[in-house]
C-alpha atoms as a PDB file:
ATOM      1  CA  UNK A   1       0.000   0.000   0.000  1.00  0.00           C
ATOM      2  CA  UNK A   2       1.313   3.732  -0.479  1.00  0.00           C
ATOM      3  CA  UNK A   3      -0.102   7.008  -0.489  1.00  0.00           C
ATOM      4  CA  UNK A   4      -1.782   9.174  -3.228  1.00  0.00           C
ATOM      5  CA  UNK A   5      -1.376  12.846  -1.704  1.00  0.00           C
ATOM      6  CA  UNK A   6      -3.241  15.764  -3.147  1.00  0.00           C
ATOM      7  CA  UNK A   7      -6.909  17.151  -3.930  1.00  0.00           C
ATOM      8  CA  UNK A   8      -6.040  16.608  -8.193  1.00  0.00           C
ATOM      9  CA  UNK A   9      -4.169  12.867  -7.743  1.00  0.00           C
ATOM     10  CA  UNK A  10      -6.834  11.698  -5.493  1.00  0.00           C
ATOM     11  CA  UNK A  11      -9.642  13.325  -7.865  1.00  0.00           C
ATOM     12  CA  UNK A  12      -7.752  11.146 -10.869  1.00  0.00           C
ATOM     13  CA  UNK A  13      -7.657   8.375  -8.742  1.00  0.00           C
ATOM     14  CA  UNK A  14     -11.336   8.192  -7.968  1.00  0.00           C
ATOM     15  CA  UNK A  15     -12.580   9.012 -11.475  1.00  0.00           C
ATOM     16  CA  UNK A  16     -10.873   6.268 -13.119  1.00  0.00           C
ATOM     17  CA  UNK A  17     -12.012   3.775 -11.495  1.00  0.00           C
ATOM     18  CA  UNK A  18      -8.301   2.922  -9.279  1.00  0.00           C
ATOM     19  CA  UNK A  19      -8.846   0.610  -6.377  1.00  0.00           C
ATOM     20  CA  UNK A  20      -7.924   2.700  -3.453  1.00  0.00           C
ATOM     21  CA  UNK A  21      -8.241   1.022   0.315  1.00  0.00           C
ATOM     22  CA  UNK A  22      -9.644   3.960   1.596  1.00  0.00           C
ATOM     23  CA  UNK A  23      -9.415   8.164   1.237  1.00  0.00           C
ATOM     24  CA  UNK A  24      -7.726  10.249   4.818  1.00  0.00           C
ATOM     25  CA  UNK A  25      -8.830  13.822   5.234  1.00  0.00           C
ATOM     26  CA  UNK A  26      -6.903  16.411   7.256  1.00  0.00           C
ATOM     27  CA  UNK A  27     -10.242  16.365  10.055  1.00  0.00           C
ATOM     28  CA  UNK A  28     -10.104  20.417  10.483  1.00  0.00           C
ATOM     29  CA  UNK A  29     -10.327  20.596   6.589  1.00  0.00           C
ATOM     30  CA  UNK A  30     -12.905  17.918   6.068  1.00  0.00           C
ATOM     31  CA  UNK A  31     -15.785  20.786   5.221  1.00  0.00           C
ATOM     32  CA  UNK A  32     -13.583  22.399   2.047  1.00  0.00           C
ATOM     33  CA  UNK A  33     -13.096  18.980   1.046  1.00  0.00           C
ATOM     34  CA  UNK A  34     -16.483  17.792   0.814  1.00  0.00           C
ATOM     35  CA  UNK A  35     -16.660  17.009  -2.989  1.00  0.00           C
ATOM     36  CA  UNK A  36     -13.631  14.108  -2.474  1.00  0.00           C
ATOM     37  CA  UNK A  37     -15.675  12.922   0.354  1.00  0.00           C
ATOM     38  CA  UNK A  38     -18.626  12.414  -1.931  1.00  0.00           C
ATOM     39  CA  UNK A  39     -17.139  11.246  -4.386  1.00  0.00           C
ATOM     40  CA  UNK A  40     -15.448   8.652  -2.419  1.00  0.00           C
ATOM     41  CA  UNK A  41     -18.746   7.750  -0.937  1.00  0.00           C
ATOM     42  CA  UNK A  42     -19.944   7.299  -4.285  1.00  0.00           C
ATOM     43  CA  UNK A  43     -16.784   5.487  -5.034  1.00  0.00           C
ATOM     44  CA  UNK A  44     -17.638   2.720  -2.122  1.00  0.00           C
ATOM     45  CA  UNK A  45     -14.264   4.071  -1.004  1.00  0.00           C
ATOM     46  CA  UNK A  46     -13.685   4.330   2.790  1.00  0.00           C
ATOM     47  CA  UNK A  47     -13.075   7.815   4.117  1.00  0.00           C
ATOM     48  CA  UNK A  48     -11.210   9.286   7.667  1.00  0.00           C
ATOM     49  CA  UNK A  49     -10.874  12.056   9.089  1.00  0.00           C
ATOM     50  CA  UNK A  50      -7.717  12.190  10.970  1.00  0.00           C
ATOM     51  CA  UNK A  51      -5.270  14.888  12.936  1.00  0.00           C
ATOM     52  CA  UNK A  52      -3.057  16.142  10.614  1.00  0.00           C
ATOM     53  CA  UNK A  53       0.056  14.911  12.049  1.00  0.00           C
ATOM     54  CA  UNK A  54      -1.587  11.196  10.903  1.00  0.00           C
ATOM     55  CA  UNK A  55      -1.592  12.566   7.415  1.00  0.00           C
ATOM     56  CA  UNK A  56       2.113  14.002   7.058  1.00  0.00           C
ATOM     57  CA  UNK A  57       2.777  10.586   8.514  1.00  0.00           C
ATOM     58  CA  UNK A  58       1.020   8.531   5.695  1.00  0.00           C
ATOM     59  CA  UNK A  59       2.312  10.491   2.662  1.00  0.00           C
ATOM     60  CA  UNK A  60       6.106  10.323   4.101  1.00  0.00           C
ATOM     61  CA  UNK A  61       6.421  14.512   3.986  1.00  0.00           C
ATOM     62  CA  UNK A  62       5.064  14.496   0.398  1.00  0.00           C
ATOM     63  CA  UNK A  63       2.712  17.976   0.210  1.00  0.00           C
ATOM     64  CA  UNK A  64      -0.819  16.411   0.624  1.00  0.00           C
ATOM     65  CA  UNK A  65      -2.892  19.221   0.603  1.00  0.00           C
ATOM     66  CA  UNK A  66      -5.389  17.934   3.355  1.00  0.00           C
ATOM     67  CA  UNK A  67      -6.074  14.805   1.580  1.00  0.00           C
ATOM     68  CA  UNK A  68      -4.449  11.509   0.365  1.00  0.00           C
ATOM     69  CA  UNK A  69      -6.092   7.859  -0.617  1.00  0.00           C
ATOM     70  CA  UNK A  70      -4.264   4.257  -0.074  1.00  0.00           C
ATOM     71  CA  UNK A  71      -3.767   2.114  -2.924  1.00  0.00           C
ATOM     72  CA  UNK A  72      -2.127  -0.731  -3.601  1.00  0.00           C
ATOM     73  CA  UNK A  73       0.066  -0.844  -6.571  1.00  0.00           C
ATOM     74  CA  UNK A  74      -1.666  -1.507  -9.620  1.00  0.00           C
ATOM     75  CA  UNK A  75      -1.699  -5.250 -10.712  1.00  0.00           C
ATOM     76  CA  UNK A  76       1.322  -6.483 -12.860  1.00  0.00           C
ATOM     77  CA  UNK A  77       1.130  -6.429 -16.796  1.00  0.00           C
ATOM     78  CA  UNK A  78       3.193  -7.136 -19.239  1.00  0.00           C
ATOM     79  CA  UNK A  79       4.755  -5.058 -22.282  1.00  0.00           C
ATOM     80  CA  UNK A  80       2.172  -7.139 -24.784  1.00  0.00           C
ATOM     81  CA  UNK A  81      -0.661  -5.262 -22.412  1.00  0.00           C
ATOM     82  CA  UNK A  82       0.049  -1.858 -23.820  1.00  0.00           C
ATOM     83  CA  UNK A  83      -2.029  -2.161 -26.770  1.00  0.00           C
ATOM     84  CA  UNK A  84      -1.611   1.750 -28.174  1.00  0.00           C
ATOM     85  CA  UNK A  85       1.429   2.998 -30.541  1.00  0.00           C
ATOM     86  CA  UNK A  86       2.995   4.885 -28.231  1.00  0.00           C
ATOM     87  CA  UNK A  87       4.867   3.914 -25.138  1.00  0.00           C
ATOM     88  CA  UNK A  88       7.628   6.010 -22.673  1.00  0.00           C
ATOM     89  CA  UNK A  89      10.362   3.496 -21.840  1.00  0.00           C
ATOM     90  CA  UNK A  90      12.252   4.568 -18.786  1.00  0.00           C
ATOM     91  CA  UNK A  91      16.052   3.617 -18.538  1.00  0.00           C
ATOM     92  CA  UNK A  92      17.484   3.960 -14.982  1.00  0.00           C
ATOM     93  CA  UNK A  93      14.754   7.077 -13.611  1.00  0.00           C
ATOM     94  CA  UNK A  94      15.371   6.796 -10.234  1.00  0.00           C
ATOM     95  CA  UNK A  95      13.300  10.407  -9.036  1.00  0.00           C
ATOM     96  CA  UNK A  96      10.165   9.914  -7.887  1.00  0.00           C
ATOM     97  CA  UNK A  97       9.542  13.789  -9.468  1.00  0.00           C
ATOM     98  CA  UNK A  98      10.914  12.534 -12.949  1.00  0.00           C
ATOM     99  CA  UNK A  99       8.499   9.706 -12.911  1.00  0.00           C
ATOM    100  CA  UNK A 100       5.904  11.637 -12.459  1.00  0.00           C
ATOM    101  CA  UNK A 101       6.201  14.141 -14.495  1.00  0.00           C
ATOM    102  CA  UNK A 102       7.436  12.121 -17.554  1.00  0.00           C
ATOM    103  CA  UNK A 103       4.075  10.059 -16.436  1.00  0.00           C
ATOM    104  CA  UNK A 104       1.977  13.152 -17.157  1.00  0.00           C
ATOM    105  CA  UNK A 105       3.489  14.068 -19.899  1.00  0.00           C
ATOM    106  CA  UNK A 106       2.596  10.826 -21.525  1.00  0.00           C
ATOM    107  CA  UNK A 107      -0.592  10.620 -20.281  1.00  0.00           C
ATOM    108  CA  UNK A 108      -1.801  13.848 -21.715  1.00  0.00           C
ATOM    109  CA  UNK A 109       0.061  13.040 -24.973  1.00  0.00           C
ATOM    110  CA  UNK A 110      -1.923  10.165 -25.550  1.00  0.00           C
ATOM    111  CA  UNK A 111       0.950   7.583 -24.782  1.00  0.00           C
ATOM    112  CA  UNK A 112      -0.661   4.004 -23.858  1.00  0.00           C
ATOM    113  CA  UNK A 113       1.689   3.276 -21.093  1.00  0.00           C
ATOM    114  CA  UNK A 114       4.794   3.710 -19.207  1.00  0.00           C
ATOM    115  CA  UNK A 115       7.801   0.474 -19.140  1.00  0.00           C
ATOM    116  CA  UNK A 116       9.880   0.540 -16.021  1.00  0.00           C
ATOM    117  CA  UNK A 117      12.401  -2.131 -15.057  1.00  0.00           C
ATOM    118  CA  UNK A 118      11.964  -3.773 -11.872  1.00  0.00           C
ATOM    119  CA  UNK A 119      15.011  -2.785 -10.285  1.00  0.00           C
ATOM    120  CA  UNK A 120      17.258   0.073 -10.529  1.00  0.00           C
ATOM    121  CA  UNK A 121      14.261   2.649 -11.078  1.00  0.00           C
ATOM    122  CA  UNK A 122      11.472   4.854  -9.131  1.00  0.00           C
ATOM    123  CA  UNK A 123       7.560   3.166  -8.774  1.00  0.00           C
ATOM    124  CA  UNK A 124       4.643   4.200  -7.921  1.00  0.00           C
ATOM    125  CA  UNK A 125       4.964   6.083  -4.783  1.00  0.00           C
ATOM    126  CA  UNK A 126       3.434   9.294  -3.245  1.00  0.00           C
ATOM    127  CA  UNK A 127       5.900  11.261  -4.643  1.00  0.00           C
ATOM    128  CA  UNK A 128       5.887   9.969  -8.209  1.00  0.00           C
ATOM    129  CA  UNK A 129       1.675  10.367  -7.415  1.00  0.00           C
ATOM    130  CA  UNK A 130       1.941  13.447  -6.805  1.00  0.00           C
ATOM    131  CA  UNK A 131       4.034  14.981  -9.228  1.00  0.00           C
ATOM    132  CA  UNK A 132       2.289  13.129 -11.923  1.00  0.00           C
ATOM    133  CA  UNK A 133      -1.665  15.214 -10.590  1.00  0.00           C
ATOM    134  CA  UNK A 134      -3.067  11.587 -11.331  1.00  0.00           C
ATOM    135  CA  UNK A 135      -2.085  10.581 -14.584  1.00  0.00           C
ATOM    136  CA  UNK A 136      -0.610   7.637 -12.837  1.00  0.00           C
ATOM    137  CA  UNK A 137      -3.989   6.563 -12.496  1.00  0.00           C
ATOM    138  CA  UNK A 138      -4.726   6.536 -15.758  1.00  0.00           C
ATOM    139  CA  UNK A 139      -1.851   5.325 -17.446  1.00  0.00           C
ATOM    140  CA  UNK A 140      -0.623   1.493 -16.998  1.00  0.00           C
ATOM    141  CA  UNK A 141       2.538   0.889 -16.479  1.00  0.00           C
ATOM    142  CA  UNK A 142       4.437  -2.295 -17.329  1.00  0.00           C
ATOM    143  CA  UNK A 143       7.219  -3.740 -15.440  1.00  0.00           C
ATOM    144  CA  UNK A 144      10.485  -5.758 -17.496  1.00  0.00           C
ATOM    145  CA  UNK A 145      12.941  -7.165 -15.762  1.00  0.00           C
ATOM    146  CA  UNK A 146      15.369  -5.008 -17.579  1.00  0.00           C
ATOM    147  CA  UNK A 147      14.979  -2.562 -20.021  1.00  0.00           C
ATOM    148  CA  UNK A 148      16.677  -4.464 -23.023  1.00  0.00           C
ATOM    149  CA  UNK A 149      14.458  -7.050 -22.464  1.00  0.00           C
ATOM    150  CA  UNK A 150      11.498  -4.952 -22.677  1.00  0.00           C
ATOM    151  CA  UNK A 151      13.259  -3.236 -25.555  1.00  0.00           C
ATOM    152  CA  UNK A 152      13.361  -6.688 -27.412  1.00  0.00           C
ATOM    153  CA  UNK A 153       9.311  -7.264 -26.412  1.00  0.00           C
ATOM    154  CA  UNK A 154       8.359  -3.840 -27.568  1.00  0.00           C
ATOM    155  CA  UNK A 155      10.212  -4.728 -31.254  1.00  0.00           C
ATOM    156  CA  UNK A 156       8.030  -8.019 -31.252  1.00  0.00           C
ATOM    157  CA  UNK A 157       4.984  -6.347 -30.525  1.00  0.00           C
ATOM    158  CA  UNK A 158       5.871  -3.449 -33.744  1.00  0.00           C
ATOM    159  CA  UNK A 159       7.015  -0.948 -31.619  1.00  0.00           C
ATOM    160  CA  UNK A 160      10.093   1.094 -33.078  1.00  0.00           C
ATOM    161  CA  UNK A 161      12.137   2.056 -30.176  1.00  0.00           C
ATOM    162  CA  UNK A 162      13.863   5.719 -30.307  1.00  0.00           C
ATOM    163  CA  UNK A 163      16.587   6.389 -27.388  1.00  0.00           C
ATOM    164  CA  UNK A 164      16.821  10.377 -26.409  1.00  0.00           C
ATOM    165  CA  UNK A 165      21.077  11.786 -26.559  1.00  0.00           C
ATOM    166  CA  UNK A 166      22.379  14.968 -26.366  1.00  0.00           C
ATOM    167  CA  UNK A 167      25.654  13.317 -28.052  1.00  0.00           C
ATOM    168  CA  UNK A 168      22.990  11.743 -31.214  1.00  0.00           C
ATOM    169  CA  UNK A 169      23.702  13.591 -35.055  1.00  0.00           C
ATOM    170  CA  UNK A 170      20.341  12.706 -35.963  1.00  0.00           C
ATOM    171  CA  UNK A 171      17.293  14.909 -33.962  1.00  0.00           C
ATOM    172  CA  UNK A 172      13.719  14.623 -32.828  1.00  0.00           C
ATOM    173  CA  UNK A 173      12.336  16.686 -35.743  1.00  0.00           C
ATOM    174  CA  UNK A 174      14.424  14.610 -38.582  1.00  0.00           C
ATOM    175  CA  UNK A 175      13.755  11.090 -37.326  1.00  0.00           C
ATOM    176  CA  UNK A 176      11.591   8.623 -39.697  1.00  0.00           C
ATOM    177  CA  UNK A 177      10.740   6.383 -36.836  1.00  0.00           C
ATOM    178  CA  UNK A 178       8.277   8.644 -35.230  1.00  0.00           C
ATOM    179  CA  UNK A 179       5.082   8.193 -37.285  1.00  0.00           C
ATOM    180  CA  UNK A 180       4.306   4.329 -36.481  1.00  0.00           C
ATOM    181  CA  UNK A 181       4.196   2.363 -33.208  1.00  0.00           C
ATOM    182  CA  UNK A 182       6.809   4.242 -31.376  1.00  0.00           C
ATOM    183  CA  UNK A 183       8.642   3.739 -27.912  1.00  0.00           C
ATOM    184  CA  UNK A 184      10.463   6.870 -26.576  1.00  0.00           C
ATOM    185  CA  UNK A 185      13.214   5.660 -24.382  1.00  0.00           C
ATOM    186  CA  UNK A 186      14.340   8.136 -21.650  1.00  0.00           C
ATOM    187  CA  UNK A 187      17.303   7.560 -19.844  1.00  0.00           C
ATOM    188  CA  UNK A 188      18.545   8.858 -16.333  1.00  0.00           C
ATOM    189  CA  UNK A 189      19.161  12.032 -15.378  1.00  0.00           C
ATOM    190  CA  UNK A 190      22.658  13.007 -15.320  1.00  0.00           C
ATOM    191  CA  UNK A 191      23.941   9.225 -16.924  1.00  0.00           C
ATOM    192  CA  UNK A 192      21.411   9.148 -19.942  1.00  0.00           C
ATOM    193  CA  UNK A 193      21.027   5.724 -21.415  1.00  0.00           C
ATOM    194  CA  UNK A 194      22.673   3.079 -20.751  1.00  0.00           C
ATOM    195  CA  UNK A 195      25.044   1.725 -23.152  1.00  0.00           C
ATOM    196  CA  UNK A 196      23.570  -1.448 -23.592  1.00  0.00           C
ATOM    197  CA  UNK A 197      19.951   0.543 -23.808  1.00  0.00           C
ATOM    198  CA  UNK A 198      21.769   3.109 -26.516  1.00  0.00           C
ATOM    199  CA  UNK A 199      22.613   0.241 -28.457  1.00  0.00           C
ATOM    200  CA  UNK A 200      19.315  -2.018 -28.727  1.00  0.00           C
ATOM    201  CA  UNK A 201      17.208   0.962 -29.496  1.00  0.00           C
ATOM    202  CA  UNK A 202      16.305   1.457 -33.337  1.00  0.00           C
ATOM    203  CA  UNK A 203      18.033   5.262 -33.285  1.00  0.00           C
ATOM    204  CA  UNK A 204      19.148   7.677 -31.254  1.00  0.00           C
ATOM    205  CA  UNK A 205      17.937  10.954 -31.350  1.00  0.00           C
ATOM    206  CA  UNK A 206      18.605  14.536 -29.867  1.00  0.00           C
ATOM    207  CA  UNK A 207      16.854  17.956 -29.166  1.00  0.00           C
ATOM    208  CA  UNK A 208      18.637  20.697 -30.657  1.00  0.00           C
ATOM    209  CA  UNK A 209      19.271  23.376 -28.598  1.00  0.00           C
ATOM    210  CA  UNK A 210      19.835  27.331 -29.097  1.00  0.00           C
ATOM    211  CA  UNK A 211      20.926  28.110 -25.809  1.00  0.00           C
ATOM    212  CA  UNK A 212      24.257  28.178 -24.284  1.00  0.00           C
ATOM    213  CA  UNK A 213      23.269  24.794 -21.758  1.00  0.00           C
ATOM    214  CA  UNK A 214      23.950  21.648 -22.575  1.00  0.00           C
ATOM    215  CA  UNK A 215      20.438  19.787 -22.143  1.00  0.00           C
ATOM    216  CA  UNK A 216      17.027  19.346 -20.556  1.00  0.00           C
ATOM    217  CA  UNK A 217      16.444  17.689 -17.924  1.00  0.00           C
ATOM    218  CA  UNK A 218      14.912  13.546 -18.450  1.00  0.00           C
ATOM    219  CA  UNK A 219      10.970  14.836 -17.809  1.00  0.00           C
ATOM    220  CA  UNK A 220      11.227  17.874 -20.162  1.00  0.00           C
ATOM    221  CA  UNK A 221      13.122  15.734 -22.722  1.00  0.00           C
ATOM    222  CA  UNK A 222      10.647  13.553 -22.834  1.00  0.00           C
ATOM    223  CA  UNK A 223       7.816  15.859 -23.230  1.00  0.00           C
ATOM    224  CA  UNK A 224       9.905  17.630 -26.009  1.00  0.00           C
ATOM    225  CA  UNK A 225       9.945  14.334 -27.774  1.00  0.00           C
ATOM    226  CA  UNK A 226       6.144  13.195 -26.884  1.00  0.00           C
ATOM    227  CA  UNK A 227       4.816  16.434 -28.223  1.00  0.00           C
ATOM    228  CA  UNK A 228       6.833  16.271 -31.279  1.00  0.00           C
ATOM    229  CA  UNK A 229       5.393  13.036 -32.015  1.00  0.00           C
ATOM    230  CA  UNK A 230       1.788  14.291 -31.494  1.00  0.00           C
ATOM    231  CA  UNK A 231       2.308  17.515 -33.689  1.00  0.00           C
ATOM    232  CA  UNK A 232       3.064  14.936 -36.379  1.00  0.00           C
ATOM    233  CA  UNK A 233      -0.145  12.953 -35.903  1.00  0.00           C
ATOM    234  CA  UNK A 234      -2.329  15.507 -35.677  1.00  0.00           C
ATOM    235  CA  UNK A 235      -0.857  17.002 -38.883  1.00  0.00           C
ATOM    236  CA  UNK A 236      -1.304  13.604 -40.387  1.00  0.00           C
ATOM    237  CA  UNK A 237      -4.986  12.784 -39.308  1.00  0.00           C
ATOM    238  CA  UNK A 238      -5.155  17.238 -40.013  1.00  0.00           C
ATOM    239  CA  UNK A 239      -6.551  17.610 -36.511  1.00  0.00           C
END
C-alpha cells in the first residue's frame, strides 16, 4: 500500500475507477473537502478524518494538501498489455519527481503506457503520485525485468524504439521512426542511457538546442519528444 497525496491525484484516482483502500482527510479541513468525500462515498471508497500529524505521517512529507487515498500498486502487466502505438520506456529514472512528471506528460500526450524495469528505477509512490496530478492513475505501467528485455518485447509487438542523446547527429524533428508504433526511451538524469539501452534501441535521437546549456532535464526531454510526435499525428490525421 502507499499514499496518493493531493486534492487533483486523489480526484484522478477516484474518477478512473483505481482501487484505493480507503481516502484520509486532514479532520479540520474535512468541510472544504467535501466534494472528495462524496465522491469517495460514491466510489464505495472508505473515508477518515484524521489529525493532521496522521496525514504528514502517511504520505512520508510528500505535500498532501489535506487529503491523500491508499492504494495498492496496480496489478502487474506485461509489455504485450500496452495495446496503443505509443509507449515512454524509462532507462534507470530513479526520481520519484521525474516519474511523475514524464508520467503526465505521456498521459496527456496520448501515450498508452509507461515500461519501467523492476530494479534500478522509481515506482509508484506518493511522490511519483503526486508529481504526476493523477495521470498515474490513468496510465498502466508495465514492469520488465530489464529494459533491453522490454526493448526486445516492444520490437516483437511493432514498436520502433527511439533512445533520447544529447551526443545523437540525428534529432527529434528529422527522425523517420516517429510516425508508427513508437517507444520513446528516456534515460537517467545526469547518466542518460545506458550503453547497452543506446545500443538495442532502433536510433538515437537529440533535441537541438539554441541556448548556451547543454540539455534538458529527463521529464522535459521527454515531453519535447512526446509532443513532437503528437504535432506529427495531428498534422497527419489534419486535426
Amino acid at each position: 500500500m502507499h499514499a496518493i497525496p493531493g486534492r487533483r491525484p486523489v480526484a484522478e484516482a477516484l474518477r478512473s475507477g483505481r482501487q484505493l483502500a480507503e481516502v484520509v482527510v486532514d479532520r479540520r479541513r474535512a468541510d472544504r473537502l467535501s466534494d472528495l468525500l462524496e465522491a469517495a462515498a460514491a466510489a464505495g471508497v472508505a473515508t477518515r478524518r484524521v489529525p493532521v500529524g496522521e496525514l504528514d505521517d502517511l504520505t512520508g512529507g510528500v505535500t498532501h494538501q489535506g487529503v491523500a487515498a491508499v492504494a495498492s500498486p496496480p496489478p502487474p502487466i506485461g509489455v504485450r498489455d500496452l495495446t496503443g502505438d505509443l509507449v515512454v520506456v524509462l532507462d534507470g529514472i530513479t526520481d520519484p519527481h521525474n516519474l511523475g512528471a514524464i508520467a503526465r506528460s505521456a498521459e496527456v500526450a496520448g501515450a498508452c503506457g509507461l515500461v519501467l524495469p523492476r530494479r534500478r528505477s522509481a515506482h509508484h509512490s506518493p511522490a511519483a503520485e503526486k508529481t504526476s496530478a493523477g495521470a498515474l492513475s490513468w496510465l498502466p505501467v508495465a514492469v520488465v525485468p530489464n529494459i533491453a528485455t522490454g526493448l526486445t518485447q516492444l520490437a516483437d509487438a511493432g514498436f520502433w524504439s527511439v533512445g533520447l542523446d544529447g551526443a545523437a547527429t540525428a534529432t527529434v524533428w528529422s527522425s523517420g521512426l516517429l510516425d508508427g508504433r513508437v517507444a520513446v526511451v528516456v534515460g537517467a538524469e545526469g547518466g542518460g542511457l545506458s550503453r547497452l539501452v543506446a545500443e538495442r534501441v532502433d536510433e538515437l535521437v537529440s533535441i537541438p538546442m539554441a541556448g548556451q546549456l547543454a540539455s534538458l532535464n529527463a521529464s522535459t526531454a521527454a515531453a519535447v519528444a512526446l509532443f513532437e510526435i503528437v504535432r506529427r499525428r495531428s498534422l497527419a490525421t489534419g486535426a
